[in-house]
Protein backbone atom coordinates (compact mmCIF):
# COMPACT_ATOMS: atom_id res chain seq x y z
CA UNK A 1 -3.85 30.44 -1.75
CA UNK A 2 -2.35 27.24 -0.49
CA UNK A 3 0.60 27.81 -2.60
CA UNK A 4 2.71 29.49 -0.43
CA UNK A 5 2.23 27.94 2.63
CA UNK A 6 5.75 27.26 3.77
CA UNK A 7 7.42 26.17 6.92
CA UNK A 8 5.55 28.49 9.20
CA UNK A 9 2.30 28.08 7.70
CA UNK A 10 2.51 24.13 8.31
CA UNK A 11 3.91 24.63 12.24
CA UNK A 12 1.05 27.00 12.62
CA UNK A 13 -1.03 24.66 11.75
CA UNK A 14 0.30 21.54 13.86
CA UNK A 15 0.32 23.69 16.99
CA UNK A 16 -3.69 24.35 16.28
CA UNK A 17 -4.01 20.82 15.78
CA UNK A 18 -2.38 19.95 18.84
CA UNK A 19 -3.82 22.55 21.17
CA UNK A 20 -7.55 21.15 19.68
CA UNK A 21 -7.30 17.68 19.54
CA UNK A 22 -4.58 17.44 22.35
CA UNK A 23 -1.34 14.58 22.41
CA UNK A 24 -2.84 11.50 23.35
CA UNK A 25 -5.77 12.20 20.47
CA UNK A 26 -2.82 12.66 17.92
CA UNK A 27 -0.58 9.62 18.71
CA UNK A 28 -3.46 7.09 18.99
CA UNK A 29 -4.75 8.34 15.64
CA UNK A 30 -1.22 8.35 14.25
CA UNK A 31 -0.89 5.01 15.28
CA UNK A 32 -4.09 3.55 13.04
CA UNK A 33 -3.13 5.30 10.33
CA UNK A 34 -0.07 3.36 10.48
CA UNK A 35 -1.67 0.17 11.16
CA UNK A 36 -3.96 1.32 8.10
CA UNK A 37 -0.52 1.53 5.77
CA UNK A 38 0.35 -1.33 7.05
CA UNK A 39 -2.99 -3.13 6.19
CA UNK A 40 -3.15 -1.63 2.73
CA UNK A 41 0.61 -3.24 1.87
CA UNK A 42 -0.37 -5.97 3.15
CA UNK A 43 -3.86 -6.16 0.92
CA UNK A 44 -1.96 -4.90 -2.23
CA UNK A 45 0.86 -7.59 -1.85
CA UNK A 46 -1.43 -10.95 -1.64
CA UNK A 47 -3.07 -9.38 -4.25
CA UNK A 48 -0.10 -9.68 -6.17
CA UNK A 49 0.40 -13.32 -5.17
CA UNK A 50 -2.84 -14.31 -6.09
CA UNK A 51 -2.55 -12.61 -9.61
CA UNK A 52 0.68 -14.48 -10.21
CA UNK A 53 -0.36 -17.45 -8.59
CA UNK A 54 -3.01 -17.73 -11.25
CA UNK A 55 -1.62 -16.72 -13.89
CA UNK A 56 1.29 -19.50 -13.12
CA UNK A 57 -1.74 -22.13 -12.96
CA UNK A 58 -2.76 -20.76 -16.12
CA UNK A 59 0.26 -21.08 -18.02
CA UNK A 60 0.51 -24.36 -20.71
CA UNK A 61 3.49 -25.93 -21.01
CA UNK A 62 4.37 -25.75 -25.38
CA UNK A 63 7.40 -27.53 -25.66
CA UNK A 64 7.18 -30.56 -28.29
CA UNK A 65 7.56 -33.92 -27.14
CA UNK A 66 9.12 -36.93 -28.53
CA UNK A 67 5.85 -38.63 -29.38
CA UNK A 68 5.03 -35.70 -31.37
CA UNK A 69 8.19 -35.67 -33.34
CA UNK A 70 7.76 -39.12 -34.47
CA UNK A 71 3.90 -38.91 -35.67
């Protein structure tokens, strides 16, 4: 059924959703779903940092020393 939407289908549709909800409903809840994007890269990319951070602070430096050498 929802396979052949198309372009009419989906204008349809926005007109309904902007004759119910009205503009100023749509571009206030347009603009938290951006700020919600915008939260969510934000949460996935100090994620990142802190996985790298760590796994920096884990890593153990292997490279032979002179002290070794001569034992």
């Amino acid at each position: 059924m929802l396979n052949n939407i198309g372009l009419p289908g989906l204008l349809l549709i926005a007109v309904v959703v902007l004759v119910l909800f009205g503009r100023g409903k749509i571009s206030s809840l347009m603009g938290e779903v951006g700020k919600g994007i915008t939260s969510f890269k934000r949460g996935v990319s100090e994620g990142k940092d802190e996985l790298e951070k760590a796994a920096s602070e884990e890593a153990v430096d292997v490279t032979p020393t002179a002290e070794k050498d001569e034992a």
